[in-house]
N, C-alpha and C. Protein backbone atom coordinates (compact mmCIF):
# COMPACT_ATOMS: atom_id res chain seq x y z
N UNK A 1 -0.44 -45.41 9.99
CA UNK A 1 0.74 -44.59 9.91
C UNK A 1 0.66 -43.60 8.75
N UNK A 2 -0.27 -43.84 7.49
CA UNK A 2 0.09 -42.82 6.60
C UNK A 2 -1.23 -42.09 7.01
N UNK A 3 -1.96 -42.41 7.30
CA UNK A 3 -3.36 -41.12 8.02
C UNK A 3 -2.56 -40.02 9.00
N UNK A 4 -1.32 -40.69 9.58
CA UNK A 4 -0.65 -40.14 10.73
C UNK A 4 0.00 -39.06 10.16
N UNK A 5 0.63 -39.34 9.03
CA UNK A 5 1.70 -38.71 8.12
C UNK A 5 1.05 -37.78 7.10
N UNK A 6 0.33 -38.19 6.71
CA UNK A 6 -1.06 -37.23 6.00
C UNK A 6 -1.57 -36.11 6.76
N UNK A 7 -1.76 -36.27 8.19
CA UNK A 7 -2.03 -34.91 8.68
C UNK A 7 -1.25 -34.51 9.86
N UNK A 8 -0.33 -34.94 9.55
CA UNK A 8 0.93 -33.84 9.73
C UNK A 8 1.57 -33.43 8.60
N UNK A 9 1.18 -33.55 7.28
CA UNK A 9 2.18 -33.28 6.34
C UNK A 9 1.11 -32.41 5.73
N UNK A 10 0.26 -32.60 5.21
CA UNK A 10 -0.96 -32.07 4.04
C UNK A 10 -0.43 -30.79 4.02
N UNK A 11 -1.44 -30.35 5.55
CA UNK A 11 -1.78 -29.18 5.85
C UNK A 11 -0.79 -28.03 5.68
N UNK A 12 0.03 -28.15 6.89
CA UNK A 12 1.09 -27.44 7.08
C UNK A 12 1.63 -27.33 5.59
N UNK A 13 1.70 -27.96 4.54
CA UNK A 13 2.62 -28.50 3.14
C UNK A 13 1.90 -27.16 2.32
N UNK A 14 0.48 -27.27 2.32
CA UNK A 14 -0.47 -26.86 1.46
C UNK A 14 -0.28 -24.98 2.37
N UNK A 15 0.07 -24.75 3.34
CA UNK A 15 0.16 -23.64 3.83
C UNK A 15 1.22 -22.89 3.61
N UNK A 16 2.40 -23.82 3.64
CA UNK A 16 3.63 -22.74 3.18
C UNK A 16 3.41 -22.69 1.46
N UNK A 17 2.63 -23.36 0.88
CA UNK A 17 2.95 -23.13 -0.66
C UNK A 17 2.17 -21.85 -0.90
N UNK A 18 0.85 -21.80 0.05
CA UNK A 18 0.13 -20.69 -0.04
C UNK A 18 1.06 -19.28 0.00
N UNK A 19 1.82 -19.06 1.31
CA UNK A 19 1.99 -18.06 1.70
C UNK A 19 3.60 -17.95 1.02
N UNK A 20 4.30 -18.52 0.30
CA UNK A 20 5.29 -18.44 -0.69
C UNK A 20 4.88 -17.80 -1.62
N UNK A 21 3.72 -18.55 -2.65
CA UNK A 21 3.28 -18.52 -3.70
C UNK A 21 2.56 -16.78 -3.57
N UNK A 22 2.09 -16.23 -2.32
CA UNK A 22 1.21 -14.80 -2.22
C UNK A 22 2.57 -14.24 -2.12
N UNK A 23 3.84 -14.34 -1.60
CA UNK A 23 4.88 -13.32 -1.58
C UNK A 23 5.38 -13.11 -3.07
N UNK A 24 5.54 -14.42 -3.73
CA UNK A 24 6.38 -14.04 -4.96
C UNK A 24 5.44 -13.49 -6.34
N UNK A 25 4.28 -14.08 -5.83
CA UNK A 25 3.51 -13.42 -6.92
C UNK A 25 2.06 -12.71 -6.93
N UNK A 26 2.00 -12.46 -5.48
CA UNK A 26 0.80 -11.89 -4.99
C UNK A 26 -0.82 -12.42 -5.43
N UNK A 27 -0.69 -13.71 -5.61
CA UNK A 27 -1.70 -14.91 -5.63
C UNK A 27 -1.63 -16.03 -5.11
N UNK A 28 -3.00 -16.97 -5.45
CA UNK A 28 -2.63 -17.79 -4.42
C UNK A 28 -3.50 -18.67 -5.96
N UNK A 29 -3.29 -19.63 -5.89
CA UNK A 29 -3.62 -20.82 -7.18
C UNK A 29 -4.82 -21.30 -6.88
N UNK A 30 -6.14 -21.56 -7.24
CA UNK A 30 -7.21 -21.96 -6.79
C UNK A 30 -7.07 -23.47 -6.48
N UNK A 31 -5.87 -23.77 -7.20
CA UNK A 31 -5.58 -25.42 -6.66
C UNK A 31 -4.91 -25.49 -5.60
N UNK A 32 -4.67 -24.50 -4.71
CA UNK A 32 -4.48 -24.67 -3.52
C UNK A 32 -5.76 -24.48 -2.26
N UNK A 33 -6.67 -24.26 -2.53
CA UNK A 33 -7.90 -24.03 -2.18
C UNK A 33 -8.50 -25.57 -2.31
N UNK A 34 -8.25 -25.79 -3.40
CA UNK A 34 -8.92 -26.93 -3.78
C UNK A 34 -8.47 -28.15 -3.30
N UNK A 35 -7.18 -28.30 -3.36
CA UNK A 35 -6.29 -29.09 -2.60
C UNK A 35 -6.53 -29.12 -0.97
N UNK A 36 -6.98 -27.98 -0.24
CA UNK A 36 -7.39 -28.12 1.02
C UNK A 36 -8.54 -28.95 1.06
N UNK A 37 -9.45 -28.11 0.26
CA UNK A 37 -10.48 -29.12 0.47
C UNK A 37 -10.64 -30.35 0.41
N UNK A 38 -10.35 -30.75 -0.70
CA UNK A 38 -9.70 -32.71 -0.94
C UNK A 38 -9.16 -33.21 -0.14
N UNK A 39 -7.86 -32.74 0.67
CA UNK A 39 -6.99 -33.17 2.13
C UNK A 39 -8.42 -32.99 2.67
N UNK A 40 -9.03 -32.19 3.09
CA UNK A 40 -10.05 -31.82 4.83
C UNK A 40 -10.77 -33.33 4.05
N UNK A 41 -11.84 -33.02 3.44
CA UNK A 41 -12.55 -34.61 3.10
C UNK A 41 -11.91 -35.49 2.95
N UNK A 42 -10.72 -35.97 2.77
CA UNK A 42 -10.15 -36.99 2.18
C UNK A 42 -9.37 -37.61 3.65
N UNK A 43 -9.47 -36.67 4.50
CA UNK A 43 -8.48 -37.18 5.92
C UNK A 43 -10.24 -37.27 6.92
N UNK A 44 -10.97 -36.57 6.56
CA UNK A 44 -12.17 -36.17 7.21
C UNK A 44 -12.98 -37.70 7.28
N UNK A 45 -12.77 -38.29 6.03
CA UNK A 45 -13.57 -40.16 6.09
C UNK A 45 -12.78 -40.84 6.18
N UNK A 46 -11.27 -41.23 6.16
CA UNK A 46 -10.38 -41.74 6.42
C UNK A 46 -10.44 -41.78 8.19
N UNK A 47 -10.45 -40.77 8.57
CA UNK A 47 -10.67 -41.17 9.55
C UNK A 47 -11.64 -41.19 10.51
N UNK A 48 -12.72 -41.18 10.15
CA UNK A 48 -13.68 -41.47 10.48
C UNK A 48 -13.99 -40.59 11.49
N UNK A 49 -14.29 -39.28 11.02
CA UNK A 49 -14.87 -38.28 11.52
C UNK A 49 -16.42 -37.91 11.32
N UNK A 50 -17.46 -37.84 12.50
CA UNK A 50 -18.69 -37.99 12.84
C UNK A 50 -19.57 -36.94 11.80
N UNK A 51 -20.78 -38.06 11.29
CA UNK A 51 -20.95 -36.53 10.45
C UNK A 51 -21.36 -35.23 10.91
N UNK A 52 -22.19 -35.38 12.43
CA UNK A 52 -22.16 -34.13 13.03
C UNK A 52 -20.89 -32.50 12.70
N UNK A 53 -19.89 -33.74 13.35
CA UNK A 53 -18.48 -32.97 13.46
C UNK A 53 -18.25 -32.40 12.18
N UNK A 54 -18.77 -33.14 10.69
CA UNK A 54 -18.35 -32.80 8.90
C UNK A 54 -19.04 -32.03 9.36
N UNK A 55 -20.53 -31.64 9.74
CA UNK A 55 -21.17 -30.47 9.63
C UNK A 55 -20.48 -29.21 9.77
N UNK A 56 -20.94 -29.43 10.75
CA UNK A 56 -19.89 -27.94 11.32
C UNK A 56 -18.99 -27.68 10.46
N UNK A 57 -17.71 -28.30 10.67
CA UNK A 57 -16.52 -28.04 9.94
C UNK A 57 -17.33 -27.38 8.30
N UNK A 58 -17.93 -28.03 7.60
CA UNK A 58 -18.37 -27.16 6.81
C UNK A 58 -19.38 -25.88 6.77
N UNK A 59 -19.80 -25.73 8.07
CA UNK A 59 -20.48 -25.01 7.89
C UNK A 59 -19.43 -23.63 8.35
N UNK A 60 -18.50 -23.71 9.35
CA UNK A 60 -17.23 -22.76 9.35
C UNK A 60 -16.90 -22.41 8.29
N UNK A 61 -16.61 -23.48 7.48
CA UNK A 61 -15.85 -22.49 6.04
C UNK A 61 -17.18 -21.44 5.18
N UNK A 62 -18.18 -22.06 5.24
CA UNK A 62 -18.59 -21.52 4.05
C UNK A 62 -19.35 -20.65 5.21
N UNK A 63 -19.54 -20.21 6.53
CA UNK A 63 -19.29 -18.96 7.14
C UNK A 63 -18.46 -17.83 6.77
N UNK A 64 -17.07 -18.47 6.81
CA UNK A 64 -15.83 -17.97 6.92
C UNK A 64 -15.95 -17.34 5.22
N UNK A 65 -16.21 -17.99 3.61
CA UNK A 65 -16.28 -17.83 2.76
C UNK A 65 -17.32 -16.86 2.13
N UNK A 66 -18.78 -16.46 3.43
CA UNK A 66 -19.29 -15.74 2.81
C UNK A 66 -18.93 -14.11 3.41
N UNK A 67 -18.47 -14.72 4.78
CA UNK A 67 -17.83 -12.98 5.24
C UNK A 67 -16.49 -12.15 4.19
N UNK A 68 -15.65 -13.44 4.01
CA UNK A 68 -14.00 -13.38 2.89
C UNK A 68 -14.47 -12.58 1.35
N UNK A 69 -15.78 -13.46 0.97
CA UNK A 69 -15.72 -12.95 0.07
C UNK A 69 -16.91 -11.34 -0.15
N UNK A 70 -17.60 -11.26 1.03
CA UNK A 70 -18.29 -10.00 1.18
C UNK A 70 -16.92 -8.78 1.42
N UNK A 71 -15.78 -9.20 1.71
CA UNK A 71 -14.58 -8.14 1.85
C UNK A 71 -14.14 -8.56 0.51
N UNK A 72 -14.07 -9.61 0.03
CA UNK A 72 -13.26 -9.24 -1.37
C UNK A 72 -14.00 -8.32 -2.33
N UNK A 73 -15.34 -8.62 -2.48
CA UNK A 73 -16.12 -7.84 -3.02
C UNK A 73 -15.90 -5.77 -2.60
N UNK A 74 -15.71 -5.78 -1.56
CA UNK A 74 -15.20 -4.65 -0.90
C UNK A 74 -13.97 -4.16 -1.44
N UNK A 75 -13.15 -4.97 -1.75
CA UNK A 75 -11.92 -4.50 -2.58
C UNK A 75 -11.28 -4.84 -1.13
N UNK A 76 -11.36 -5.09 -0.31
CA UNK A 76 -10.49 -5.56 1.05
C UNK A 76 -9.39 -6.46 0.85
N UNK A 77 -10.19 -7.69 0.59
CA UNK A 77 -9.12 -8.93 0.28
C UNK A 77 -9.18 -9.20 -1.19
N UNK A 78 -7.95 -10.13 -1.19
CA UNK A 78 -8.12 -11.10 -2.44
C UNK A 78 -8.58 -12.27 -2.67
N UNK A 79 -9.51 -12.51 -3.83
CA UNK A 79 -9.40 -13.58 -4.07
C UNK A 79 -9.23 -14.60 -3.58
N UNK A 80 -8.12 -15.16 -3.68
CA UNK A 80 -6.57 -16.25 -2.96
C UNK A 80 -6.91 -15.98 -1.99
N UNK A 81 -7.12 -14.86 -1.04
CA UNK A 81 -7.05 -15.01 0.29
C UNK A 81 -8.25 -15.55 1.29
N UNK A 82 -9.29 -15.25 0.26
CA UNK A 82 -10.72 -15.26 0.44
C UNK A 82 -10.77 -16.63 0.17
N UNK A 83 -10.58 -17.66 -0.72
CA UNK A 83 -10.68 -18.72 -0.81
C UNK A 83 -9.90 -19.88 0.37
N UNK A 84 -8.76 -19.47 0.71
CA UNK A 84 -7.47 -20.12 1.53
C UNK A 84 -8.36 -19.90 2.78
N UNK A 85 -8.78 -18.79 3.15
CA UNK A 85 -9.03 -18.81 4.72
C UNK A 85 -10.48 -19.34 5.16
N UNK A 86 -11.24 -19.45 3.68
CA UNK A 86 -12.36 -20.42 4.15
C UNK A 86 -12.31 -21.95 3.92
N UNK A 87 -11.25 -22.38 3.26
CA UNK A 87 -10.36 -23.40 3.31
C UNK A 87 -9.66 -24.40 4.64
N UNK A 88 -9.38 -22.62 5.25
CA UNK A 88 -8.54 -23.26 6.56
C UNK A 88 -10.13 -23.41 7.77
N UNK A 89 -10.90 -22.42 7.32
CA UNK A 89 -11.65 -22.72 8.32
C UNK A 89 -12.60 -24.04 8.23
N UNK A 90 -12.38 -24.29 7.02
CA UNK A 90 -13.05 -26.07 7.09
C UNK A 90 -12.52 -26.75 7.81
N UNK A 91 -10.89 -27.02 7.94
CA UNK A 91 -10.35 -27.60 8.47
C UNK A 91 -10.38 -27.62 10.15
N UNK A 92 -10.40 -26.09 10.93
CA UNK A 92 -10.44 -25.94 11.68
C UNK A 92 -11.94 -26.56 12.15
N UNK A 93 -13.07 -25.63 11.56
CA UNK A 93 -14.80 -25.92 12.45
C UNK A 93 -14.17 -24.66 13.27
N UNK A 94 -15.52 -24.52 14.15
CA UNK A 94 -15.44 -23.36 14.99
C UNK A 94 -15.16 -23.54 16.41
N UNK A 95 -14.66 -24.57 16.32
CA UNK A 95 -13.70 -24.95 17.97
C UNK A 95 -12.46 -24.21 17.76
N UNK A 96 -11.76 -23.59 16.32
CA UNK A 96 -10.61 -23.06 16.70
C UNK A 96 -10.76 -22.44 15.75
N UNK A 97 -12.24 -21.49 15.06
CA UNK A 97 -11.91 -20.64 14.18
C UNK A 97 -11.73 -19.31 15.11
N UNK A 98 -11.74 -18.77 15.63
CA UNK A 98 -11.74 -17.61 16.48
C UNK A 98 -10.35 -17.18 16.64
N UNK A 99 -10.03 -18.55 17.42
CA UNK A 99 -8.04 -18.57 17.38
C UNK A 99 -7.55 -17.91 16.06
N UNK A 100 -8.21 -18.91 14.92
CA UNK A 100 -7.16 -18.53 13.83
C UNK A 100 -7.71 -17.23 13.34
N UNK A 101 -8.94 -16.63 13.60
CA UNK A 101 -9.08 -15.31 13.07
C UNK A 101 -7.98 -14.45 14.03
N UNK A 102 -7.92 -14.61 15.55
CA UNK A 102 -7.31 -13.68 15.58
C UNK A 102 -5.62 -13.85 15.31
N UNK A 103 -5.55 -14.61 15.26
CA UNK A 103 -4.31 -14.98 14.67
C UNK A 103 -3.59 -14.45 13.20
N UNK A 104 -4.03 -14.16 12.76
CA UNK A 104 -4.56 -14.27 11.37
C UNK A 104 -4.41 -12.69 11.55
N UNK A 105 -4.86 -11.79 11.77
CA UNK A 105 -5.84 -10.45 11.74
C UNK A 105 -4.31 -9.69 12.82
N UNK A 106 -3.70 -10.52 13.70
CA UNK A 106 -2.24 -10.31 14.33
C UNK A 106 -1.45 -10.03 13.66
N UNK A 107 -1.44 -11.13 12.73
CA UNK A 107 -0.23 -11.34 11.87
C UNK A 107 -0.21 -10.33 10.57
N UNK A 108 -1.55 -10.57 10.18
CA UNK A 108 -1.85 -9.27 9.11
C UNK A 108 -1.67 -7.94 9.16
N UNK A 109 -1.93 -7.40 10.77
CA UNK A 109 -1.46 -6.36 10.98
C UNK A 109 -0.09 -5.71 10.70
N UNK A 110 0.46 -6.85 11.37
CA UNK A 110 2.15 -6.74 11.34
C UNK A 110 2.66 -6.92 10.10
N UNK A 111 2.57 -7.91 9.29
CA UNK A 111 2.58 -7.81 7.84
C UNK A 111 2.65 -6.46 7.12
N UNK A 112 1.43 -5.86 7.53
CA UNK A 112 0.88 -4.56 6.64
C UNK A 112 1.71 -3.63 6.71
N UNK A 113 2.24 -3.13 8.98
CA UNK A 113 2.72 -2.41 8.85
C UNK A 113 4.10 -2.63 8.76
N UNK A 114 4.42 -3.72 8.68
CA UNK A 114 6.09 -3.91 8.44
C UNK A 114 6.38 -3.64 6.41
N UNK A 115 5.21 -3.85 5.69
CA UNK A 115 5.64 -3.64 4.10
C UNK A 115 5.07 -2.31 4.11
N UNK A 116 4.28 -1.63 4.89
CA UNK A 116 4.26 -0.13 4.37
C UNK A 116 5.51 0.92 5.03
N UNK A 117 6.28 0.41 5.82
CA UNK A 117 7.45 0.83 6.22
C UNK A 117 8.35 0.61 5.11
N UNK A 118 8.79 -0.44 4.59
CA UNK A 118 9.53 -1.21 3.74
C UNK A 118 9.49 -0.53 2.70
N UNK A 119 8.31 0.22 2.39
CA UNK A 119 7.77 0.70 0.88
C UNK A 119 8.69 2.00 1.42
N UNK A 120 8.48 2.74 2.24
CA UNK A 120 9.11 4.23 2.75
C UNK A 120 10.26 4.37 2.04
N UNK A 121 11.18 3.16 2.29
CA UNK A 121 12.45 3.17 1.51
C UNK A 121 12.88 3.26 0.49
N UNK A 122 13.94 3.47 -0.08
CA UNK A 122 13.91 2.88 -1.52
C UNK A 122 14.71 1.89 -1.61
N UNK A 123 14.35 0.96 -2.50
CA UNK A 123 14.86 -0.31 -2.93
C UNK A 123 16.51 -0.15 -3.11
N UNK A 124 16.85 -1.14 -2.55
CA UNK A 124 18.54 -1.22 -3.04
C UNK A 124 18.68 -1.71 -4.51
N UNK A 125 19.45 -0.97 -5.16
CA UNK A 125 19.66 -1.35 -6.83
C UNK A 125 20.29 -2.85 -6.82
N UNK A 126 20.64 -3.39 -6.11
CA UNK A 126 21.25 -4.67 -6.53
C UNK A 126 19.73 -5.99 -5.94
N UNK A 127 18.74 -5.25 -5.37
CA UNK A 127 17.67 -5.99 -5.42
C UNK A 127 16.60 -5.60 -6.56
N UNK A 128 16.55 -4.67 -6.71
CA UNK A 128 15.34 -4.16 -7.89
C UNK A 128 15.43 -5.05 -8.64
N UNK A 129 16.44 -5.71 -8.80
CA UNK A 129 16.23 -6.64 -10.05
C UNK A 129 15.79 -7.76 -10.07
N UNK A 130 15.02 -8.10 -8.84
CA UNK A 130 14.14 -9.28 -8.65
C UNK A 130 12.46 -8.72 -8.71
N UNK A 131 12.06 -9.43 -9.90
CA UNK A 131 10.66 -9.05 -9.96
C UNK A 131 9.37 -9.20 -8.48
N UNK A 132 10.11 -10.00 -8.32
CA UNK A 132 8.60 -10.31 -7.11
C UNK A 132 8.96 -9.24 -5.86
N UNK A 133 10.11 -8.81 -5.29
CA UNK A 133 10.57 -7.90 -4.71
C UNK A 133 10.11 -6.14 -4.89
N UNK A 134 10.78 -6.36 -6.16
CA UNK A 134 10.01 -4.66 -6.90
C UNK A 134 8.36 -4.52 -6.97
N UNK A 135 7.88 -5.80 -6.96
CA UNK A 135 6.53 -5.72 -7.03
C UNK A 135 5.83 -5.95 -5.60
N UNK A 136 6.94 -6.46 -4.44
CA UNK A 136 6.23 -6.40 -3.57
C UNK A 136 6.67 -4.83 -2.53
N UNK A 137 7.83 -3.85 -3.53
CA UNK A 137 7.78 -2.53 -2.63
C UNK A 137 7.10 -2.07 -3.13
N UNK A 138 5.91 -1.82 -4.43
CA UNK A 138 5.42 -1.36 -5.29
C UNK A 138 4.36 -0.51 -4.24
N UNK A 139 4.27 0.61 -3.79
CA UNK A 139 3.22 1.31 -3.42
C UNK A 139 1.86 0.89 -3.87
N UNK A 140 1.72 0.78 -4.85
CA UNK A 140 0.32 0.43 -5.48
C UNK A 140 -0.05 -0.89 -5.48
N UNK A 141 0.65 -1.77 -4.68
CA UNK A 141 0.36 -3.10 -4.66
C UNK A 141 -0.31 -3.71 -3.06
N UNK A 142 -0.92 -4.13 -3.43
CA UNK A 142 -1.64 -4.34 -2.16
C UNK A 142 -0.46 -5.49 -1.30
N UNK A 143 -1.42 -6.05 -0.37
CA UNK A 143 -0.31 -6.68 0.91
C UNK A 143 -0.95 -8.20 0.66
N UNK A 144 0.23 -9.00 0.54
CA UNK A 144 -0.22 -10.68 0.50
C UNK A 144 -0.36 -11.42 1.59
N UNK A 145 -1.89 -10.57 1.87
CA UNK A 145 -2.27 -10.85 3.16
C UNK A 145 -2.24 -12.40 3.15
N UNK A 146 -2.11 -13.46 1.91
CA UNK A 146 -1.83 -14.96 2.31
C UNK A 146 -0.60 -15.45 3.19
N UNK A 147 -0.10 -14.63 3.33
CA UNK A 147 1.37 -14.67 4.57
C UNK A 147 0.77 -15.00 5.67
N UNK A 148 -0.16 -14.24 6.57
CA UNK A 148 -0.30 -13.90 7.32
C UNK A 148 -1.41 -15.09 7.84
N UNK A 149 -2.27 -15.21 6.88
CA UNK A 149 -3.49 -16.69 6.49
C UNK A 149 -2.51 -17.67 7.03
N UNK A 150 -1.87 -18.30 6.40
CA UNK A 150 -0.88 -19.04 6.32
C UNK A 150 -0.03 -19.27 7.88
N UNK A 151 0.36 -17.98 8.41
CA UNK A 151 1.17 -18.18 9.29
C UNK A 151 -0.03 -18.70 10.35
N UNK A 152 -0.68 -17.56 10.74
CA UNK A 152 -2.02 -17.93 11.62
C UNK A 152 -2.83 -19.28 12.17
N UNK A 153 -2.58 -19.91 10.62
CA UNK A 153 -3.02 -21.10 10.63
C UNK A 153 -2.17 -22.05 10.96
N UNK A 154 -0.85 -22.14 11.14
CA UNK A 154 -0.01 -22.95 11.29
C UNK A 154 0.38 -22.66 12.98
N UNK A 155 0.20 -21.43 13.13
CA UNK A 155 0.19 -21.19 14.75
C UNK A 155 -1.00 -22.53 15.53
N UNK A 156 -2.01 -22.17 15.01
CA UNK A 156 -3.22 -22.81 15.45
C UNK A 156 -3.60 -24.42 15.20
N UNK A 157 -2.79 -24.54 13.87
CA UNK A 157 -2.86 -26.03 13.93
C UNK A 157 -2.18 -27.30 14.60
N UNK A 158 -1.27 -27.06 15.68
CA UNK A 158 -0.66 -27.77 16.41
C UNK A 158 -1.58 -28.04 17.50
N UNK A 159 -2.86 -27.40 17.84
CA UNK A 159 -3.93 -27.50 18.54
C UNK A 159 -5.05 -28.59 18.59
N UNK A 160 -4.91 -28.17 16.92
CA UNK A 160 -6.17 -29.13 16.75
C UNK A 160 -6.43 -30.70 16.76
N UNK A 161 -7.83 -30.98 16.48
CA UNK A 161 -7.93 -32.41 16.35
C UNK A 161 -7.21 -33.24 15.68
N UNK A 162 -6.60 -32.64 14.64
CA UNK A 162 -6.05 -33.83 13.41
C UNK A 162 -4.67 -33.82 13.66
N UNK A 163 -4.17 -32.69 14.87
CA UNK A 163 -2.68 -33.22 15.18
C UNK A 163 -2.70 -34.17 16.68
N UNK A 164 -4.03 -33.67 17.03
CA UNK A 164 -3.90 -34.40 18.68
C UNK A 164 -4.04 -35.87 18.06
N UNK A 165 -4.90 -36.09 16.99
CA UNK A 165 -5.39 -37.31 16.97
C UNK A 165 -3.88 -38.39 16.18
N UNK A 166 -2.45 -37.41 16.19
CA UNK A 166 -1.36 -38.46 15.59
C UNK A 166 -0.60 -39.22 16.78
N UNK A 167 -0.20 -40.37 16.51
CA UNK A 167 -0.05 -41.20 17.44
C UNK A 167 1.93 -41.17 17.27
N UNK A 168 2.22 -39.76 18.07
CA UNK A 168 3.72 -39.72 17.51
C UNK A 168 4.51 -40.86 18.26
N UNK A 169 4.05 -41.45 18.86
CA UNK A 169 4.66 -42.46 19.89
C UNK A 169 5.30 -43.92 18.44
N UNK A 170 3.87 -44.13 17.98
CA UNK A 170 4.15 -45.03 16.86
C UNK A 170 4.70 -44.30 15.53
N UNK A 171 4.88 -42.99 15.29
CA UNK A 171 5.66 -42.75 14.06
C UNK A 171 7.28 -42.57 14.14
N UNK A 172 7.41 -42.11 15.65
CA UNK A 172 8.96 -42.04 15.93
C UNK A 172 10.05 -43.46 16.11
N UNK A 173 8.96 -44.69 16.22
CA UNK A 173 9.57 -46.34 16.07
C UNK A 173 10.10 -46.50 15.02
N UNK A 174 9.04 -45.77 13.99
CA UNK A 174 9.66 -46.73 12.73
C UNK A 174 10.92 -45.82 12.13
């Protein structure tokens, strides 16, 4: 029951802190990166997942980590974002990284062009006075594309193995 509760809770938990944490302050904490990883291994031998299957799954992320960070290097992405989405793709493996790229790359779009609209405007004076707000109409501020990471991934994770594999029959008894 708590393997059950563990991955239904981790993930999803560790995703909204991501994509909170990129709106209010346009980063993402490397201990949330890190924290994925610890959940993916830590639910990954718990439950006794094949090491074939660890393969992969790692070999997705650090796919996923060398394309993320060949765009961060680009000045494309961030950081945070570059770390989180090769994060999520551990979790996923490449049975559902595709999903969450395009998922992901959907959502980002819309993201982008819904805050470069947003920026067009000008701020209402009785909001300017919230820092993370003013800094997120800020023209010169890039887009926390971890929103979009975040959402993508939570689209896609109701799919996967580690939710098929919860036994909601026995968590809704107790």
């Amino acid at each position: 029951m708590i393997l059950d509760l563990a991955r239904l809770l981790i993930f999803p938990a560790l995703m909204a802190f991501a994509a909170a944490s990129d709106l209010f302050t346009m980063t993402i904490s490397n201990r949330v990166s890190l924290a994925l990883v610890a959940g993916f291994f830590i639910l990954a031998f718990a439950g006794g997942m094949a090491p074939h299957a660890l393969l992969t799954h790692v070999g997705a992320g650090a796919l996923v980590l060398a394309v993320t960070f060949t765009c961060f290097a680009m000045g494309w992405v961030g950081g945070g974002d570059a770390k989180v989405a090769a994060s999520v793709a551990l979790w996923f493996g490449f049975p559902h990284l595709m999903d969450f790229a395009l998922y992901a790359s959907l959502f980002g779009g819309a993201l982008t062009l819904l805050l470069l609209q947003f920026r067009q405007w000008p701020l209402p004076f009785g909001l300017a006075g919230q820092a993370w707000l003013a800094r997120l109409h800020a023209k010169e501020t890039g887009i926390p594309y971890g929103i979009a990471i975040a959402i993508g991934a939570l689209v896609v994770y109701p799919e996967t193995e580690w939710v098929k594999a919860i036994d909601l029959a026995h968590l809704a008894l107790r």
